[in-house]
PDB file of N, CA and C in Angstrom:
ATOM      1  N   UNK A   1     -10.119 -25.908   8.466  1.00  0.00           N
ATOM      2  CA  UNK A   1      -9.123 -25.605   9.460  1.00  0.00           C
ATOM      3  C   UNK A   1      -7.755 -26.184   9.100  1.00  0.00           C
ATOM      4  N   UNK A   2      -7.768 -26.897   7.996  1.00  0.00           N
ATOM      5  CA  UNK A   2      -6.374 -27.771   7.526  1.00  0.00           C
ATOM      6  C   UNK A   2      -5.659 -26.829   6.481  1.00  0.00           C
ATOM      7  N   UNK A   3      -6.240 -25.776   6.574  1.00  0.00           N
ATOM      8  CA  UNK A   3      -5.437 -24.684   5.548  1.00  0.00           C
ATOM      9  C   UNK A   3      -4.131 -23.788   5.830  1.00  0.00           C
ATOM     10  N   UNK A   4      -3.946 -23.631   7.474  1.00  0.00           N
ATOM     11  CA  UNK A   4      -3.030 -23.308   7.510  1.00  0.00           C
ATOM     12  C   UNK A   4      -1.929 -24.372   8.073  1.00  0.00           C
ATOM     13  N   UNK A   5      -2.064 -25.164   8.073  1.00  0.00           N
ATOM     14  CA  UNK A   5      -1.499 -26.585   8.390  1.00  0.00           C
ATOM     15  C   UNK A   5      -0.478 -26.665   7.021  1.00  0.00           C
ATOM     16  N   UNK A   6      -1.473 -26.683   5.979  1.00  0.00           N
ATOM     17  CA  UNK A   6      -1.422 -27.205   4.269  1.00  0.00           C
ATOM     18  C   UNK A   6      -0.193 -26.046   3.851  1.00  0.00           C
ATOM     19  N   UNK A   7      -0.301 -24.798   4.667  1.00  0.00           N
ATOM     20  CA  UNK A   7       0.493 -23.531   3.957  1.00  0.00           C
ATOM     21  C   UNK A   7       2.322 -23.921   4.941  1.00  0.00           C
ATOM     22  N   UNK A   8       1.466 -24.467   6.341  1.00  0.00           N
ATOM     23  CA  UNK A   8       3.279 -25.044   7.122  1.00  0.00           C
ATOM     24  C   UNK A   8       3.368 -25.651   5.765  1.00  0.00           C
ATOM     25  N   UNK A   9       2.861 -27.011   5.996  1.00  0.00           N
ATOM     26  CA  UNK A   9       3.601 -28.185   5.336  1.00  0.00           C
ATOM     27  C   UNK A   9       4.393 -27.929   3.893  1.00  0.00           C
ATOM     28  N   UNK A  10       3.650 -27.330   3.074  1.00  0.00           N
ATOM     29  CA  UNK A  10       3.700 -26.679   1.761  1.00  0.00           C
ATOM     30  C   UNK A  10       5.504 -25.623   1.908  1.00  0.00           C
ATOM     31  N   UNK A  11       5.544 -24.792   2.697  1.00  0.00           N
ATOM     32  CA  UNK A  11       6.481 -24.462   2.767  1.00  0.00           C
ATOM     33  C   UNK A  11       8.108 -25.570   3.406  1.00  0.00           C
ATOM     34  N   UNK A  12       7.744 -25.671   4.544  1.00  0.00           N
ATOM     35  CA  UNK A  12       8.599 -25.983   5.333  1.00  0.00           C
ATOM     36  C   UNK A  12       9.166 -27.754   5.007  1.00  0.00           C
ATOM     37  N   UNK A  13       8.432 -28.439   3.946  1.00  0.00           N
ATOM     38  CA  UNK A  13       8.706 -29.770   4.186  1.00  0.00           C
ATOM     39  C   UNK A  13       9.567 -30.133   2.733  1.00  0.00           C
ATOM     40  N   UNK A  14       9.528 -28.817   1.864  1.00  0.00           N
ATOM     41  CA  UNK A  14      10.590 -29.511   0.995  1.00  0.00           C
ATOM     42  C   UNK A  14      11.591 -28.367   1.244  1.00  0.00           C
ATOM     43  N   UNK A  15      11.763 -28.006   2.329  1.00  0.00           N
ATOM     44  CA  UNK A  15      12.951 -27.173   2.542  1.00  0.00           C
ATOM     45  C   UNK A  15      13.994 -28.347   3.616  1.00  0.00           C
ATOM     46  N   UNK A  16      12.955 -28.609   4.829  1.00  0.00           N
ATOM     47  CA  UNK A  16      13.546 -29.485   5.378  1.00  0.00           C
ATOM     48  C   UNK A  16      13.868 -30.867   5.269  1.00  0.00           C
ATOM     49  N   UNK A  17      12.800 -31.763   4.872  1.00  0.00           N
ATOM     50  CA  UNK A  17      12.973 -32.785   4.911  1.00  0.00           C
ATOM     51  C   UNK A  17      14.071 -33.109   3.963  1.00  0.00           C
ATOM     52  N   UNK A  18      14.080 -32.273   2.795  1.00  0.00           N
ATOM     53  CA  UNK A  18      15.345 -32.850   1.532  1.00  0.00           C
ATOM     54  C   UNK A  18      16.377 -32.813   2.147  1.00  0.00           C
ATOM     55  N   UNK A  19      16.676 -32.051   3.222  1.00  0.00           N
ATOM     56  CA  UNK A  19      18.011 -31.702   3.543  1.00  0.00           C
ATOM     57  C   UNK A  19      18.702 -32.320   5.365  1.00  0.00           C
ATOM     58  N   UNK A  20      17.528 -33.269   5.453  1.00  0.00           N
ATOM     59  CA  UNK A  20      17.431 -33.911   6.716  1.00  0.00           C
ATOM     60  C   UNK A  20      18.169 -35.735   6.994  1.00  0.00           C
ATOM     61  N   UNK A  21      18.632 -35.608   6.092  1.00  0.00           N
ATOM     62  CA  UNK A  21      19.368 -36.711   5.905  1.00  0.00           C
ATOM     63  C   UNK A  21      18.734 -38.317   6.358  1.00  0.00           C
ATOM     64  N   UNK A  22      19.622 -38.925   7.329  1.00  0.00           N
ATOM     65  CA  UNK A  22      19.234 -39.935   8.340  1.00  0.00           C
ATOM     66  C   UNK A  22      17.979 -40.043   9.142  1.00  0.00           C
ATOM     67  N   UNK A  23      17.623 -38.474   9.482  1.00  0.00           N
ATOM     68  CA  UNK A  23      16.892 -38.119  10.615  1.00  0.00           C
ATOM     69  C   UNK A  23      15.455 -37.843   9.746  1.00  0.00           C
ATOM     70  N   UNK A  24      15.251 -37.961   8.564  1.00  0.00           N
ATOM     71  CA  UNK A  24      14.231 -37.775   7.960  1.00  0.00           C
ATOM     72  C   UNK A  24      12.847 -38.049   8.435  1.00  0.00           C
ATOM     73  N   UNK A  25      12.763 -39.202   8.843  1.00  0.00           N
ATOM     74  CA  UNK A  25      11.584 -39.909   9.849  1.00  0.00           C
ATOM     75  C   UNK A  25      11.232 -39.287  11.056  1.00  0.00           C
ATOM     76  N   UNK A  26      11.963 -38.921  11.875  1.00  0.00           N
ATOM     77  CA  UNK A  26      11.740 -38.244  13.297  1.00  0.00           C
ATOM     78  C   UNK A  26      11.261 -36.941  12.526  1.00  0.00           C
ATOM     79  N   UNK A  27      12.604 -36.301  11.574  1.00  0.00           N
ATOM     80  CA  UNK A  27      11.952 -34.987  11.580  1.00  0.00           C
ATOM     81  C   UNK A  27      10.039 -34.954  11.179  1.00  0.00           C
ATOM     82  N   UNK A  28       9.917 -35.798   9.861  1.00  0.00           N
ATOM     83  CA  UNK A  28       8.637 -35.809   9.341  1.00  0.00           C
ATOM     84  C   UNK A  28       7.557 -35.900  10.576  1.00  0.00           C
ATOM     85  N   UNK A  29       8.014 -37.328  11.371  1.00  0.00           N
ATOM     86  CA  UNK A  29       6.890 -37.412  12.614  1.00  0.00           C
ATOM     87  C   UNK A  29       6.818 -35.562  13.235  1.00  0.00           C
ATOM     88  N   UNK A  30       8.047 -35.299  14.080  1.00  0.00           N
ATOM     89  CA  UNK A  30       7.912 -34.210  14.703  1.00  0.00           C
ATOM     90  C   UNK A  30       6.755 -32.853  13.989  1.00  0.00           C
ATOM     91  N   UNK A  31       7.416 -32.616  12.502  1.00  0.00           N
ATOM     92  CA  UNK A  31       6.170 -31.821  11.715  1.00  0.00           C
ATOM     93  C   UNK A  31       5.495 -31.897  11.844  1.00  0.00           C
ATOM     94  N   UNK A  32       5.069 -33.453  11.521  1.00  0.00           N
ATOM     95  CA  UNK A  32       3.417 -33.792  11.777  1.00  0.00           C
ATOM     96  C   UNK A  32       3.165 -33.529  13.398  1.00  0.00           C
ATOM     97  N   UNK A  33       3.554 -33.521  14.205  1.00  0.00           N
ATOM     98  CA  UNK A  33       3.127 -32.608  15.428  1.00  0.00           C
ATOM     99  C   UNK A  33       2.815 -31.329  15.633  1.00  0.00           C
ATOM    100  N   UNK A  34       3.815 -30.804  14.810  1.00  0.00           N
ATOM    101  CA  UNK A  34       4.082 -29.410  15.027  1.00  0.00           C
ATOM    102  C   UNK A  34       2.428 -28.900  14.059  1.00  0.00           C
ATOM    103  N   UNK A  35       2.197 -29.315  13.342  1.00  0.00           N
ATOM    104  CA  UNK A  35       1.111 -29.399  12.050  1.00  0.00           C
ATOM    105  C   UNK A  35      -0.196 -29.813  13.228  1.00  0.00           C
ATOM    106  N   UNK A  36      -0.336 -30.736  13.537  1.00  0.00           N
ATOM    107  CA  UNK A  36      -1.197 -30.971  14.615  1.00  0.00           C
ATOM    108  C   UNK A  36      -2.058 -29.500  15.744  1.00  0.00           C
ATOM    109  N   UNK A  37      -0.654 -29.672  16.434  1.00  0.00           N
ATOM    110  CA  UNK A  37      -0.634 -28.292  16.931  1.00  0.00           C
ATOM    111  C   UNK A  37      -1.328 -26.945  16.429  1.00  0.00           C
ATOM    112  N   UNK A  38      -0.973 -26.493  15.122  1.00  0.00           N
ATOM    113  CA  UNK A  38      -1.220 -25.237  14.324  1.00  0.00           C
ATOM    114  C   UNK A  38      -3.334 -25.728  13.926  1.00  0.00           C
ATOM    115  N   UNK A  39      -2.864 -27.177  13.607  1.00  0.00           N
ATOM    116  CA  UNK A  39      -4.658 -27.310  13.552  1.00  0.00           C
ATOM    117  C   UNK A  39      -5.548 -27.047  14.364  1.00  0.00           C
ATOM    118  N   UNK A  40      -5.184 -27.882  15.600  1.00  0.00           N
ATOM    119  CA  UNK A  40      -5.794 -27.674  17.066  1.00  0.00           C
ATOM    120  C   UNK A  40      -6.189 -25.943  17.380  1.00  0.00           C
ATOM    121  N   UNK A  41      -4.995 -25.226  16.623  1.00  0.00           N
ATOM    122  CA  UNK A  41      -5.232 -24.035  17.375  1.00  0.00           C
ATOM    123  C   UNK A  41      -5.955 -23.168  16.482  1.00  0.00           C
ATOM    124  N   UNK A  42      -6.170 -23.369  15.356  1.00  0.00           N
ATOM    125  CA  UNK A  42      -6.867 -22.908  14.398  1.00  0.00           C
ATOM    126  C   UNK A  42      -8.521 -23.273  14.196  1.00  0.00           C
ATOM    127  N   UNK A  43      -8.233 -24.445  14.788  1.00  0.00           N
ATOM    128  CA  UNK A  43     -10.142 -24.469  15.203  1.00  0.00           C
ATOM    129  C   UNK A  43     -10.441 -23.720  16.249  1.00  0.00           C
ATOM    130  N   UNK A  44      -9.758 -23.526  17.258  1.00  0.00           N
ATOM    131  CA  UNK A  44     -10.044 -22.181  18.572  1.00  0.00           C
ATOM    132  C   UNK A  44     -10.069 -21.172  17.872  1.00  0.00           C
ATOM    133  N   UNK A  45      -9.365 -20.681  16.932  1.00  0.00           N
ATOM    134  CA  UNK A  45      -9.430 -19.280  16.569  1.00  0.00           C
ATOM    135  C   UNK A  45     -10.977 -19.163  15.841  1.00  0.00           C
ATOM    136  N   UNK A  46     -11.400 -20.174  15.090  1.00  0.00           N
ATOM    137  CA  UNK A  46     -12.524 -20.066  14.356  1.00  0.00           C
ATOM    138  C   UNK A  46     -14.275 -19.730  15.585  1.00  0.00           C
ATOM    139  N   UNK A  47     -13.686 -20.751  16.497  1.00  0.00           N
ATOM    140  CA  UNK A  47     -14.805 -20.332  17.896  1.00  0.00           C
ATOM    141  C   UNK A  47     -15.417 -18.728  18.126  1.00  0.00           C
ATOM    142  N   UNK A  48     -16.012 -18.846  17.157  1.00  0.00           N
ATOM    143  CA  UNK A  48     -17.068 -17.213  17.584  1.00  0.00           C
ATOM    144  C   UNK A  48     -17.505 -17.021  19.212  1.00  0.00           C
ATOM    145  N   UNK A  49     -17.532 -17.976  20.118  1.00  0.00           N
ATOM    146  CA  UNK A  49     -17.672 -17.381  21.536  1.00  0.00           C
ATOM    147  C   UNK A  49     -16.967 -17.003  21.763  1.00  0.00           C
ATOM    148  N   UNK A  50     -16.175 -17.129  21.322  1.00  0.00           N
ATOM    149  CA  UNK A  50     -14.387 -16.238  22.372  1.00  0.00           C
ATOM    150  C   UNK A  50     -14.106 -14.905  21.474  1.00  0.00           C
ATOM    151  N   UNK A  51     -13.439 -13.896  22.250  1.00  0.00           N
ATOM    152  CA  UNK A  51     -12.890 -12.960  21.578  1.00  0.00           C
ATOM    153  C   UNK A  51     -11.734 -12.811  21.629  1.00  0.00           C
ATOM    154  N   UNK A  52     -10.817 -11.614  21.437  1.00  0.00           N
ATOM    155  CA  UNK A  52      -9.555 -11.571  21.559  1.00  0.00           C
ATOM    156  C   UNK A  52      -8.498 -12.346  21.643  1.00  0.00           C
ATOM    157  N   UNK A  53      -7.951 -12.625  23.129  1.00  0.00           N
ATOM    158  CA  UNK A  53      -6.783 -12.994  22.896  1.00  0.00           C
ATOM    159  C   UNK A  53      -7.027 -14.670  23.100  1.00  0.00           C
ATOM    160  N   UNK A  54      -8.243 -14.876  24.055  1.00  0.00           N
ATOM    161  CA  UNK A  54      -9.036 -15.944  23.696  1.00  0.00           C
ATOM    162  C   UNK A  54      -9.426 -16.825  22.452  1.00  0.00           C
ATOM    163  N   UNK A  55      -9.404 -15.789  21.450  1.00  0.00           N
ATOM    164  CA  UNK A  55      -9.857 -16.704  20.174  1.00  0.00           C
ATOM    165  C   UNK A  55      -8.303 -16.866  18.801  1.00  0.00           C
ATOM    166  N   UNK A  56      -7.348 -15.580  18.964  1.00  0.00           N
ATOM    167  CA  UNK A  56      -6.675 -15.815  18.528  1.00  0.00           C
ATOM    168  C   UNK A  56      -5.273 -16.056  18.914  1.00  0.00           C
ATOM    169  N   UNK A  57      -4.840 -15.857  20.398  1.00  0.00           N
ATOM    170  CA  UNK A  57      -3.496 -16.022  20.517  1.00  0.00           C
ATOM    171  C   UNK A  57      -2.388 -17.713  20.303  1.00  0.00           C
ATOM    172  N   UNK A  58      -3.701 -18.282  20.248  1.00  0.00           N
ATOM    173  CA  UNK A  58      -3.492 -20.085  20.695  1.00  0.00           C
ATOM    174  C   UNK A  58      -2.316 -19.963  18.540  1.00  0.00           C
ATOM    175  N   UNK A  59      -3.306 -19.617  18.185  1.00  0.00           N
ATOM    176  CA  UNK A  59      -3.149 -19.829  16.448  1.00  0.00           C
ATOM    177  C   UNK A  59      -1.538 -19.095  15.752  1.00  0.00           C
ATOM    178  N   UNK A  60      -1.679 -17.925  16.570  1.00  0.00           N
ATOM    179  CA  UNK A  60      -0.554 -16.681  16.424  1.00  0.00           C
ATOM    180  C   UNK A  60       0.425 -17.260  16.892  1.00  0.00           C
ATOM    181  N   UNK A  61       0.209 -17.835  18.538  1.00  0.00           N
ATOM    182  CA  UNK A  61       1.503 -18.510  18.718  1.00  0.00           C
ATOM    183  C   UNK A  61       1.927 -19.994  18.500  1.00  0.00           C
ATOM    184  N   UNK A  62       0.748 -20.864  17.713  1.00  0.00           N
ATOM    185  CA  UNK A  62       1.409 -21.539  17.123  1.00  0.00           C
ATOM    186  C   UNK A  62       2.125 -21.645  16.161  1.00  0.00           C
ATOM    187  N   UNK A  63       1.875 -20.958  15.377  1.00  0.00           N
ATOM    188  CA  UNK A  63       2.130 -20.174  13.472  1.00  0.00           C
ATOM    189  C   UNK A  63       3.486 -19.851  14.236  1.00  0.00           C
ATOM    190  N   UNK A  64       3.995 -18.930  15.476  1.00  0.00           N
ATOM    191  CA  UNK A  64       5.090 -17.995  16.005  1.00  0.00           C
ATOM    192  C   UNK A  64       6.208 -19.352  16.016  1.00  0.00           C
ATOM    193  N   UNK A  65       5.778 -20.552  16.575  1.00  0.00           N
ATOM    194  CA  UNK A  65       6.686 -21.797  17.334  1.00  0.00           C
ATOM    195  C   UNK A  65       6.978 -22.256  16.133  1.00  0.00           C
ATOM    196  N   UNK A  66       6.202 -22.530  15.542  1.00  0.00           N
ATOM    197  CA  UNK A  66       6.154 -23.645  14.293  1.00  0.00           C
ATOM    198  C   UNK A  66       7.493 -22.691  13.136  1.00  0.00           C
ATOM    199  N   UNK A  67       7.169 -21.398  13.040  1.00  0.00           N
ATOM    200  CA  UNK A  67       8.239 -20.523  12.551  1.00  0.00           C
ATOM    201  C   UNK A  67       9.405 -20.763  13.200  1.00  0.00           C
ATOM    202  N   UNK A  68       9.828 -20.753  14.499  1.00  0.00           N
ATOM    203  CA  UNK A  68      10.983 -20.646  14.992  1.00  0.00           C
ATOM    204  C   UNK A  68      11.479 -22.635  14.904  1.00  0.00           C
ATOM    205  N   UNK A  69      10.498 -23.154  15.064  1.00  0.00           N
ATOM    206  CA  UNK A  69      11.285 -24.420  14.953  1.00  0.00           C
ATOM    207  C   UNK A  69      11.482 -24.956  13.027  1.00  0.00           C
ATOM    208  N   UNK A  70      11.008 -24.010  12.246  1.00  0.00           N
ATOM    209  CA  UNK A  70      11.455 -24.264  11.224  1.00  0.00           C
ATOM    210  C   UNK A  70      12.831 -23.512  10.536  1.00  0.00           C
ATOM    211  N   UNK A  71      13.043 -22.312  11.455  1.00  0.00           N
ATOM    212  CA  UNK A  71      14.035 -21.716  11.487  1.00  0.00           C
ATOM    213  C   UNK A  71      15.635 -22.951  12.108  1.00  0.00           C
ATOM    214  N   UNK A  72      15.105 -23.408  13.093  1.00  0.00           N
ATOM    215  CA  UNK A  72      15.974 -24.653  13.709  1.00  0.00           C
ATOM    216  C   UNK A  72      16.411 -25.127  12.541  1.00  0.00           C
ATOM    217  N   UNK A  73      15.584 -25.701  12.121  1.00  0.00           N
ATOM    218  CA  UNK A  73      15.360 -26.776  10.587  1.00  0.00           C
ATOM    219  C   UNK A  73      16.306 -25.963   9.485  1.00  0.00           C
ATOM    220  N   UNK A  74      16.167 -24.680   9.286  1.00  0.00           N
ATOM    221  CA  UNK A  74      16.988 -24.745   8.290  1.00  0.00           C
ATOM    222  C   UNK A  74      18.642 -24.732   8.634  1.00  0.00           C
ATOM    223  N   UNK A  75      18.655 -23.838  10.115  1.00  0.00           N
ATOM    224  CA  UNK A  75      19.732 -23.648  10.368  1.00  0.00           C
ATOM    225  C   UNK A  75      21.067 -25.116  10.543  1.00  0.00           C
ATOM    226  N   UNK A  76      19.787 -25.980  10.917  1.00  0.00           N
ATOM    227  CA  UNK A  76      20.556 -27.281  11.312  1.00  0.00           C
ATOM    228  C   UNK A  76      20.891 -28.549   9.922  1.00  0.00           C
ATOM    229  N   UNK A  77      20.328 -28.057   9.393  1.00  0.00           N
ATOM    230  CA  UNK A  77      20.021 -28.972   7.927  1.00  0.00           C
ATOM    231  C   UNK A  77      20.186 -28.507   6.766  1.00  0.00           C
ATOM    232  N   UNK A  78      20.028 -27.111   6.636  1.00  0.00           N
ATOM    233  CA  UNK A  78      20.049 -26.703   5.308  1.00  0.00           C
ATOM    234  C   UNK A  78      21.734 -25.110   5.287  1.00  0.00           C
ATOM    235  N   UNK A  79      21.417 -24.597   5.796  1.00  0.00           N
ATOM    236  CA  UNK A  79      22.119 -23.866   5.898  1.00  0.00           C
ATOM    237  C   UNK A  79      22.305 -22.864   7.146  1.00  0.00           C
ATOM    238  N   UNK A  80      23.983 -22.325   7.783  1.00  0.00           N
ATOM    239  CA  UNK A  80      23.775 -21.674   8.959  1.00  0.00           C
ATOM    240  C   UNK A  80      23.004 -20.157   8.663  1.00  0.00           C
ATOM    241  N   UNK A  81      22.606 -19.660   9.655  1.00  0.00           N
ATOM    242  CA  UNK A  81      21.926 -18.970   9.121  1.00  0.00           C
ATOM    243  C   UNK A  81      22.744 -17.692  10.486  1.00  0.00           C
ATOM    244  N   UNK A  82      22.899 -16.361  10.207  1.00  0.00           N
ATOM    245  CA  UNK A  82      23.869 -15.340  11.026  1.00  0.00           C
ATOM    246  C   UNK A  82      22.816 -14.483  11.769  1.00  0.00           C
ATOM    247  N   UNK A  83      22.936 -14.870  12.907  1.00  0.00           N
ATOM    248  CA  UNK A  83      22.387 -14.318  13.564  1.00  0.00           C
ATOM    249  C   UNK A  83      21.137 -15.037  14.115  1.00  0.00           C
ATOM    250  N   UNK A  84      20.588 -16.277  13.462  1.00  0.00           N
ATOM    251  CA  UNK A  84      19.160 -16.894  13.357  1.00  0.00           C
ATOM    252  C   UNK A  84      19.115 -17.263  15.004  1.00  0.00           C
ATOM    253  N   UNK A  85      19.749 -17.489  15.662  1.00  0.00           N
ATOM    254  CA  UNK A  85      19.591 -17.897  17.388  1.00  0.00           C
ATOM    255  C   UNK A  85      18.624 -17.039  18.131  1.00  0.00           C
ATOM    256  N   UNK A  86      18.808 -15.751  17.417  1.00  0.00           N
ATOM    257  CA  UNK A  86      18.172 -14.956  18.323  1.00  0.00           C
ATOM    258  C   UNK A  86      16.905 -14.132  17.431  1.00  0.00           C
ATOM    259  N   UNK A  87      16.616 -14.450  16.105  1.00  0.00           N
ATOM    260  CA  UNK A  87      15.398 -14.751  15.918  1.00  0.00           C
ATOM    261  C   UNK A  87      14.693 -16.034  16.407  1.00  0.00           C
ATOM    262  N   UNK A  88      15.470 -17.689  16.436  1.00  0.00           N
ATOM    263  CA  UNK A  88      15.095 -18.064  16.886  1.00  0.00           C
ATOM    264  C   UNK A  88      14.387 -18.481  18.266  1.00  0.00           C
ATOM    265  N   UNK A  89      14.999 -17.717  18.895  1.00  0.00           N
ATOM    266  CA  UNK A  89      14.410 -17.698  20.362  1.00  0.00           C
ATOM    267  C   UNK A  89      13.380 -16.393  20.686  1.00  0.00           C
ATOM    268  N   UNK A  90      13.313 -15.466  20.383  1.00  0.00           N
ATOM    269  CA  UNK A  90      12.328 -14.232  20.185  1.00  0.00           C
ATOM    270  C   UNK A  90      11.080 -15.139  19.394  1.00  0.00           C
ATOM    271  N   UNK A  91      10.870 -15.875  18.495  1.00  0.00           N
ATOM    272  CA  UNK A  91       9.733 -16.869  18.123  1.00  0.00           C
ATOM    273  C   UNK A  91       9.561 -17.180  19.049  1.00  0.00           C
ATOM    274  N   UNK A  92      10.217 -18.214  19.383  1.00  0.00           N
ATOM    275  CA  UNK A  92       9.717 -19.141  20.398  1.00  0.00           C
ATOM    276  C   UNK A  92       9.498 -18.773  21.759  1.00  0.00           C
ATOM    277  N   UNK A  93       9.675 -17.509  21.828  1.00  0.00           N
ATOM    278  CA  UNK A  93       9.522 -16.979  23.518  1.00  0.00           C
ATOM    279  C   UNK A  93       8.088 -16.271  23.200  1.00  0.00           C
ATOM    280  N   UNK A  94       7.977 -15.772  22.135  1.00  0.00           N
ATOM    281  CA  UNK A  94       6.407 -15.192  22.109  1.00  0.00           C
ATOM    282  C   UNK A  94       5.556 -15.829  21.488  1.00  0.00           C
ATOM    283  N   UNK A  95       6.311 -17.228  20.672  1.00  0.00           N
ATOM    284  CA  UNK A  95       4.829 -18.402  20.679  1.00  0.00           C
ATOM    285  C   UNK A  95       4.457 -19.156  21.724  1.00  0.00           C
ATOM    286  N   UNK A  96       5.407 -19.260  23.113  1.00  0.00           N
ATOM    287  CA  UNK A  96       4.796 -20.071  23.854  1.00  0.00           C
ATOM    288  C   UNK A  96       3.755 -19.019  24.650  1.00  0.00           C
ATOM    289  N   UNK A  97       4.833 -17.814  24.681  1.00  0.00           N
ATOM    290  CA  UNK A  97       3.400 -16.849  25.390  1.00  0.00           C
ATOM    291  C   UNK A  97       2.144 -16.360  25.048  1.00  0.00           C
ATOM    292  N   UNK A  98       2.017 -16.461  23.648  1.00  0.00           N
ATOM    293  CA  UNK A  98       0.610 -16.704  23.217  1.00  0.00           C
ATOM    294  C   UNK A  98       0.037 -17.482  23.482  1.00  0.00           C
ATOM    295  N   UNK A  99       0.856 -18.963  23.596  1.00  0.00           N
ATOM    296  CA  UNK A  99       0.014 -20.115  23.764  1.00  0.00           C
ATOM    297  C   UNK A  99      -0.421 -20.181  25.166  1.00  0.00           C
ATOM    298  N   UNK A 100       0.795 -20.230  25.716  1.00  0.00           N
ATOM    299  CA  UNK A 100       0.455 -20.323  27.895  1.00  0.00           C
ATOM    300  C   UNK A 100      -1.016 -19.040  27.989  1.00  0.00           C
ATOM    301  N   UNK A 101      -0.829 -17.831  27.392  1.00  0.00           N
ATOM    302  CA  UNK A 101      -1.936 -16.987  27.356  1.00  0.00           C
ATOM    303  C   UNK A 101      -3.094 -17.428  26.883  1.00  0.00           C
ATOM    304  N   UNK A 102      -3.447 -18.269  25.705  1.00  0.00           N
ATOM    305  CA  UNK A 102      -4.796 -18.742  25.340  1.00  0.00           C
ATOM    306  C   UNK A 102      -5.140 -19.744  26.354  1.00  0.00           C
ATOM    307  N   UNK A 103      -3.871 -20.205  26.916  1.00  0.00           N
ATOM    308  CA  UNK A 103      -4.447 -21.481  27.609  1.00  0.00           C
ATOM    309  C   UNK A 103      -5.194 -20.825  29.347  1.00  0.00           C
ATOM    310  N   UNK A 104      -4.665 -19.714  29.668  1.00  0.00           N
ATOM    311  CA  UNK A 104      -4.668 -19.213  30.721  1.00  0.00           C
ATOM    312  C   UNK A 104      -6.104 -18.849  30.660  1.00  0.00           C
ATOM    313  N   UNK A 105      -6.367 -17.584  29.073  1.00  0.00           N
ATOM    314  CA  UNK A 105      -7.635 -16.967  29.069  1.00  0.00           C
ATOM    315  C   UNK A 105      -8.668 -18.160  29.159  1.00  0.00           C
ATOM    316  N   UNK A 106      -8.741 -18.920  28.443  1.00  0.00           N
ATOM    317  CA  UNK A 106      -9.534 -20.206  28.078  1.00  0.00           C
ATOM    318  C   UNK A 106     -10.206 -21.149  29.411  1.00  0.00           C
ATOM    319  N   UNK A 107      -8.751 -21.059  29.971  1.00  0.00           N
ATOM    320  CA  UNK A 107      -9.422 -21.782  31.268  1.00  0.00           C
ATOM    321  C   UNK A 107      -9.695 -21.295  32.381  1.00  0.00           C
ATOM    322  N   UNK A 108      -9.298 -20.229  32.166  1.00  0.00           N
ATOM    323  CA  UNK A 108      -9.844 -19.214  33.521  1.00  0.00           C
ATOM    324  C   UNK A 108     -11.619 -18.726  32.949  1.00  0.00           C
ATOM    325  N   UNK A 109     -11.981 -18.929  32.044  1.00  0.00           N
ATOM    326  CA  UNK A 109     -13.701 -18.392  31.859  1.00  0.00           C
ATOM    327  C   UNK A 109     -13.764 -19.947  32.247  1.00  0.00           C
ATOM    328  N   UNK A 110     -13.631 -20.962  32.329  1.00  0.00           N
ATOM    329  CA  UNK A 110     -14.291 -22.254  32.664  1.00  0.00           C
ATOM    330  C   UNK A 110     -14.420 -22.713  33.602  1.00  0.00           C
ATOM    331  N   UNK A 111     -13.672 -21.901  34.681  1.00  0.00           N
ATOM    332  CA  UNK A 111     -12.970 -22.319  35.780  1.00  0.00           C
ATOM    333  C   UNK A 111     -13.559 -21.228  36.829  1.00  0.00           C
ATOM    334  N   UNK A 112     -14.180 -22.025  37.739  1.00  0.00           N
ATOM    335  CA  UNK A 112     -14.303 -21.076  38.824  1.00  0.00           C
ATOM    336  C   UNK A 112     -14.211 -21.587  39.948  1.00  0.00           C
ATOM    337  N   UNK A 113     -13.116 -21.267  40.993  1.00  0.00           N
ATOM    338  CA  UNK A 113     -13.040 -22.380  42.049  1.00  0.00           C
ATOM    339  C   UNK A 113     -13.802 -21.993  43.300  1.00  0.00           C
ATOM    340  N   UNK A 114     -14.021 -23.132  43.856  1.00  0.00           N
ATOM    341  CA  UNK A 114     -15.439 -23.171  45.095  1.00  0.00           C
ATOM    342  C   UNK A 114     -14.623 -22.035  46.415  1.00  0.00           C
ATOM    343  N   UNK A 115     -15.079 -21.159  46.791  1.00  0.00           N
ATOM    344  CA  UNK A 115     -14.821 -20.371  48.185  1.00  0.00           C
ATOM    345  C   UNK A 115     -15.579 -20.855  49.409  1.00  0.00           C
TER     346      UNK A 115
END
């Protein structure tokens, strides 16, 4: 499950971190969150009980966030990028809704409240 973690990090950490100056430390911690995250959601996707949007949206929209906040990263550190605001926010508006959605499907089969 550390494989698509390995493919963030692999990309995104000698783009950013070289070019992160002072802030090198926060940024690295924050990755390693963001990396966290993409793991967590990649063992749900592997869960053969779940189907659909249940088993993969958690993964899609982390991969979606983790894209748009590396988009941040370059724009802020490496170079501006024309137009990137509004790729950046189109990521991040449909990785959290994948995610709020896995979290919704997920806990609504677990969840059944007393009448």
């Amino acid at each position: 499950m550390l494989f698509p973690v390995l493919i963030y990090f692999a990309v995104t950490v000698p783009i950013t971190l070289s070019a992160s100056g002072e802030l090198v430390i926060p940024v690295a911690v924050y990755m390693s969150i963001i990396g966290l995250m993409i793991w967590r959601a990649a063992v749900i996707a592997v869960d053969e009980s779940a189907s659909g949007i249940k088993r993969w949206a958690a993964l899609i929209g982390a991969v979606l966030f983790a894209f748009s906040d590396t988009l941040i990263g370059i724009n802020k550190f490496v170079t501006p990028l024309p137009g990137g605001s509004y790729a950046i926010i189109l990521l991040y508006w449909g990785g959290q809704a994948l995610i709020a959605a896995a979290a919704v499907a997920r806990t609504s089969q677990s969840f059944t409240p007393n009448t």
